[in-house]
Structures are given as C-alpha cells and as structure tokens.
Protein backbone atom coordinates (compact mmCIF):
# COMPACT_ATOMS: atom_id res chain seq x y z
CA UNK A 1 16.90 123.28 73.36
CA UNK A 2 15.78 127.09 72.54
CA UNK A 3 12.40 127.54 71.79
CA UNK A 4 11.49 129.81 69.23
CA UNK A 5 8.69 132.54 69.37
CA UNK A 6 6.19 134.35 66.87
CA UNK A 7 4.27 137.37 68.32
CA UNK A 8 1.19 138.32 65.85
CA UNK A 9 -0.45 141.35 66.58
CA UNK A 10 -1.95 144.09 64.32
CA UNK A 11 -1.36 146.37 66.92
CA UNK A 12 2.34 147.72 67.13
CA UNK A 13 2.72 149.04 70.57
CA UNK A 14 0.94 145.42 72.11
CA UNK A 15 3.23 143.55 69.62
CA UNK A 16 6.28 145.16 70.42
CA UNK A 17 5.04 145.32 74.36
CA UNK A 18 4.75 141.61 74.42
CA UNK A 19 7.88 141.24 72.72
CA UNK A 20 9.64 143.16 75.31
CA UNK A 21 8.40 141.29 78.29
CA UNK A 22 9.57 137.90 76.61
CA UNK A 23 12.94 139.20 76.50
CA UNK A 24 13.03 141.03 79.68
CA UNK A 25 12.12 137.44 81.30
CA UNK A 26 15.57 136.29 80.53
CA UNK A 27 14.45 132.67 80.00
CA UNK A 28 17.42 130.35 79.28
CA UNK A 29 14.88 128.37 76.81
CA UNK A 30 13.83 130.78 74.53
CA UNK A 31 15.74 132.05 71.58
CA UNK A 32 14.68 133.90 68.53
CA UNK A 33 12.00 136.34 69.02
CA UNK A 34 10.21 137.32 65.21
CA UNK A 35 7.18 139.80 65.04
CA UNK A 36 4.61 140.75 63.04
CA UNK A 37 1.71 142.82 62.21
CA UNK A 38 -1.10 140.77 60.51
CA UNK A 39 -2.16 137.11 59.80
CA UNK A 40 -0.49 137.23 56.40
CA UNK A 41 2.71 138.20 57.16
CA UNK A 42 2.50 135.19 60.07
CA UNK A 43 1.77 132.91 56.90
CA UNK A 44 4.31 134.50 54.88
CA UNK A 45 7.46 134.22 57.84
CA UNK A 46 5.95 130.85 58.81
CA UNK A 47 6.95 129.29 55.52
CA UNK A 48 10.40 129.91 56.33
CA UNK A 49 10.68 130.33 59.91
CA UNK A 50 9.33 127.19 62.21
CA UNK A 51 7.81 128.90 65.90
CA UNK A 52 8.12 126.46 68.18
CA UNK A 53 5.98 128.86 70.21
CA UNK A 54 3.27 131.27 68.77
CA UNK A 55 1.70 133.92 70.36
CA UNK A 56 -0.95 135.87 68.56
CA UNK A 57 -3.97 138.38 68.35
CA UNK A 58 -6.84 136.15 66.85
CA UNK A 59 -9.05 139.04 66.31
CA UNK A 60 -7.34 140.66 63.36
CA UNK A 61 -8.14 142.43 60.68
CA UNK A 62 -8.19 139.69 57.37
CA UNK A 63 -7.44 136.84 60.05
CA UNK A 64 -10.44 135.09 59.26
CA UNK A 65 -9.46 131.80 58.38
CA UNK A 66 -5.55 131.79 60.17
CA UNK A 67 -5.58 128.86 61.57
CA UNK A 68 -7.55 126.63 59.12
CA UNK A 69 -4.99 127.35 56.38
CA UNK A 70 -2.12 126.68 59.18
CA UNK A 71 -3.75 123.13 59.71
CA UNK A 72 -4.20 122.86 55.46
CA UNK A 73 -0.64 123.43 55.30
C-alpha cells in the first residue's frame, strides 16, 4: 500500500521545501504528494482527495478552527 500525503503550509518556500524532502526520501510507501497554501484549500482538496498522511502548519492565517470542522465532517 502507498500512502498518500497533504503538506499545508501558508508559507510557499516551507511548503514546497517539505515537499521536496518527502520525495527526495525515495520511500517505496508513499505515493501522491498534494500541496497547499491555507486551511481552506486543505478543506476544499480534502473533500475529494483522502491523505492518508497530513502534514501541516497549524498556525495559519484563518486556520482557526481546522481541525474541529475536520472531526465535524
């Protein structure tokens, strides 16, 4: 099995840093690697797209509340 992987970060160059590390890693178990920039998009992709693995920022800009609606949902 693959496990999938979110980054969340509002901050482009940490995002995209983190990103980069994952896949320089070369880990046989991980597969898709998605991005994105603020708590809302990470709602938005997460409606569609299942993370089996997320990693995130938690202090972001309008993220109050990110994980609360996760568990509502």
């Amino acid at each position: 099995m693959k496990f999938s992987v979110l980054v969340v970060d509002d901050e482009y160059h940490i995002c995209e840093n983190i990103c980069s590390k994952i896949k320089m890693m070369n880990m046989k178990e991980i597969g898709e690697v998605k991005t994105c920039y603020s708590g809302e998009e990470a709602l938005e992709i997460c409606r569609d797209y299942k993370p089996e693995i997320v990693i995130t920022d938690i202090k972001m800009e309008g993220m109050d509340g990110f994980f609360k609606e996760m568990n509502e949902k």
